[in-house]
C-alpha atoms as a PDB file:
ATOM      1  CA  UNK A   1     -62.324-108.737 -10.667  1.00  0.00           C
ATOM      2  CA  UNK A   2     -59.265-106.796  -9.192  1.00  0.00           C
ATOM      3  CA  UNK A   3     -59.675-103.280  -9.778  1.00  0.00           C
ATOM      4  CA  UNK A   4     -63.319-103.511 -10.683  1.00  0.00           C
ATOM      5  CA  UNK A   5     -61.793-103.510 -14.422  1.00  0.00           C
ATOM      6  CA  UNK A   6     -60.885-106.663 -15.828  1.00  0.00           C
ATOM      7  CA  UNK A   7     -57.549-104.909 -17.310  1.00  0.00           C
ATOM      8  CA  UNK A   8     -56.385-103.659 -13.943  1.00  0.00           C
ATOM      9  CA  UNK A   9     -54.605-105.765 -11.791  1.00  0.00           C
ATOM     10  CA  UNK A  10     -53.740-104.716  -8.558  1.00  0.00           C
ATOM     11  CA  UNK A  11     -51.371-106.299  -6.413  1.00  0.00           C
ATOM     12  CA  UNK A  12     -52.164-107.311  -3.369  1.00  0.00           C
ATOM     13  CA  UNK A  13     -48.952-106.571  -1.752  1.00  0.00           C
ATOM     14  CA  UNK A  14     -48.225-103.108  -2.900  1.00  0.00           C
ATOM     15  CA  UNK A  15     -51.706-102.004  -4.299  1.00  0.00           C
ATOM     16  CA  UNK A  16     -49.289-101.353  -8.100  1.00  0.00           C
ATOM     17  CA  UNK A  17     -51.512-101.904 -10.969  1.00  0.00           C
ATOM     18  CA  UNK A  18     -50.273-103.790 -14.044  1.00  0.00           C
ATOM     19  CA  UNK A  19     -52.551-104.280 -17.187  1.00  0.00           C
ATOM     20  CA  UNK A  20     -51.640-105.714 -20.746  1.00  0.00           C
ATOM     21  CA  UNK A  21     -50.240-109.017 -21.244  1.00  0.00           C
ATOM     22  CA  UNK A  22     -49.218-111.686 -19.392  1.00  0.00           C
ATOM     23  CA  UNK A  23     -51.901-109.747 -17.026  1.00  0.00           C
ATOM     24  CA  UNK A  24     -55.007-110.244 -19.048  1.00  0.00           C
ATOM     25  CA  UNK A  25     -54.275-113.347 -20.536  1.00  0.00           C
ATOM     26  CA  UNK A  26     -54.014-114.803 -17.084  1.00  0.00           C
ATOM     27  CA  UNK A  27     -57.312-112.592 -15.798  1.00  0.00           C
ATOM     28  CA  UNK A  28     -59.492-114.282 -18.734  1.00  0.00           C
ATOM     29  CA  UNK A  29     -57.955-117.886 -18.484  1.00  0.00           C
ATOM     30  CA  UNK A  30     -59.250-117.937 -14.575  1.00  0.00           C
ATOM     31  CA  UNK A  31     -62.674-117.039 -16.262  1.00  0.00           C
ATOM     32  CA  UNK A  32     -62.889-119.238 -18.496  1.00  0.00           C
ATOM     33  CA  UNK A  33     -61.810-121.767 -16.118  1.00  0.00           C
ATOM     34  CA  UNK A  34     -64.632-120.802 -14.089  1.00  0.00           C
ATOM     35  CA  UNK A  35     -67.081-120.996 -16.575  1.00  0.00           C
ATOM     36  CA  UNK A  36     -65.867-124.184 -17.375  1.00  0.00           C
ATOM     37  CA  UNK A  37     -65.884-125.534 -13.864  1.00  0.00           C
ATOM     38  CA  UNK A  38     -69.501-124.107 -13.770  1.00  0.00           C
ATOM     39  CA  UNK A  39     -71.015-125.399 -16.556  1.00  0.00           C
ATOM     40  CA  UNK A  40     -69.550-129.408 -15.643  1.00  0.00           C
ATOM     41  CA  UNK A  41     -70.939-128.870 -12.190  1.00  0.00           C
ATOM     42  CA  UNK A  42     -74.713-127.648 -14.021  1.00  0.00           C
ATOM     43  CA  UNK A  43     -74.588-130.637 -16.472  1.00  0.00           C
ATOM     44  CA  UNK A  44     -73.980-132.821 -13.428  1.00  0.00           C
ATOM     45  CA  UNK A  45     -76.551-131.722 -11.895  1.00  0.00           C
ATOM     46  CA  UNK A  46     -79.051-131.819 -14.390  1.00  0.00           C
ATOM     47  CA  UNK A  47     -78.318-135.295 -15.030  1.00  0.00           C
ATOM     48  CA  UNK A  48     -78.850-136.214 -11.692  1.00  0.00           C
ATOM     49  CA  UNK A  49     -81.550-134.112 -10.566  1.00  0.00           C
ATOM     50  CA  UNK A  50     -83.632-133.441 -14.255  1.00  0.00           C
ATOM     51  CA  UNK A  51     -84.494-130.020 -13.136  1.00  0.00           C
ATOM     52  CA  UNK A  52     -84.671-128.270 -16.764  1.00  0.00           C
ATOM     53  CA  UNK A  53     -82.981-125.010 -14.175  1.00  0.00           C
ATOM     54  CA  UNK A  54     -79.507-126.776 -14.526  1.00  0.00           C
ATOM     55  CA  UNK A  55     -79.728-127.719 -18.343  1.00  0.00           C
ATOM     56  CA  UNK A  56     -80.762-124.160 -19.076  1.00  0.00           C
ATOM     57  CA  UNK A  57     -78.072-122.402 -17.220  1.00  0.00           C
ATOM     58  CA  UNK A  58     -75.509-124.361 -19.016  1.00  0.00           C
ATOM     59  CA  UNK A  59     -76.929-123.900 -22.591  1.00  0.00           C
ATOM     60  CA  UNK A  60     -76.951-119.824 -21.791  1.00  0.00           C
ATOM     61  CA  UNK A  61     -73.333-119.774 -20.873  1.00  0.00           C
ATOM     62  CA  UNK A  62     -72.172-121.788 -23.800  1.00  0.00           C
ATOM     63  CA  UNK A  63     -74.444-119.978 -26.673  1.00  0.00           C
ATOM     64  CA  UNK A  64     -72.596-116.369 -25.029  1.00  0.00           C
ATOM     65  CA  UNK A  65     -69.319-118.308 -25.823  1.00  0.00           C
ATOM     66  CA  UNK A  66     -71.086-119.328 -29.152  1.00  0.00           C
ATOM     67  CA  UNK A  67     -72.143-115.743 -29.975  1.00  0.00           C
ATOM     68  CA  UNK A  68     -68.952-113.722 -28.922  1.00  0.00           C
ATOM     69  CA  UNK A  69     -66.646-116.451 -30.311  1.00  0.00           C
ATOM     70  CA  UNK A  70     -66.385-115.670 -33.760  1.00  0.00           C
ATOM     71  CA  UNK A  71     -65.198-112.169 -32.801  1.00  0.00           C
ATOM     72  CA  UNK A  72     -62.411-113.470 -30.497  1.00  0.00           C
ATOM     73  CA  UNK A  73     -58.504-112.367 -31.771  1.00  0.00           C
ATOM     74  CA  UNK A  74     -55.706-114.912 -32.860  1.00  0.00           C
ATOM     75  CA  UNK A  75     -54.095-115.458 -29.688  1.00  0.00           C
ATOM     76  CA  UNK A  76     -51.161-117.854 -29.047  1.00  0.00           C
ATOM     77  CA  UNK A  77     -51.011-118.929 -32.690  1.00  0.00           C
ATOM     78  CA  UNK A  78     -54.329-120.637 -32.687  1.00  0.00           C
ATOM     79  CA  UNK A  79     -57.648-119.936 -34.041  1.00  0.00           C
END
């Protein structure tokens, strides 16, 4: 997380700090990449390993997405 703040962004360059959009939109669509990444690399491993571990890991980051979700603004003209 640049800055230790997820709505700082420093440059690496020139150390300047930009926040707001495009800045944050790009900061939280790397983390949900992540997350995404992470919890198809769990399930795959659950699958192949049937260690309940992997299975529960993925079910914890999806119900946070499931609990926060419903508070999430508009953004980009979709729900």
């Amino acid at each position: 997380m640049a800055g230790g703040y997820p709505h700082q962004h420093i440059c690496p360059v020139d150390n300047a700090v930009f926040s707001g959009e495009p800045w944050d939109g790009a900061w939280w669509r790397e983390m949900n990449g992540r997350n995404a990444g992470a919890c198809q690399q769990l399930g795959l491993m659950w699958r192949l390993t049937e260690q309940q571990q992997y299975r529960d890991k993925v079910r914890a980051l999806l119900m946070g997405y499931a609990d926060v979700y419903p508070g999430y603004e508009v953004h980009g003209n979709i729900p």
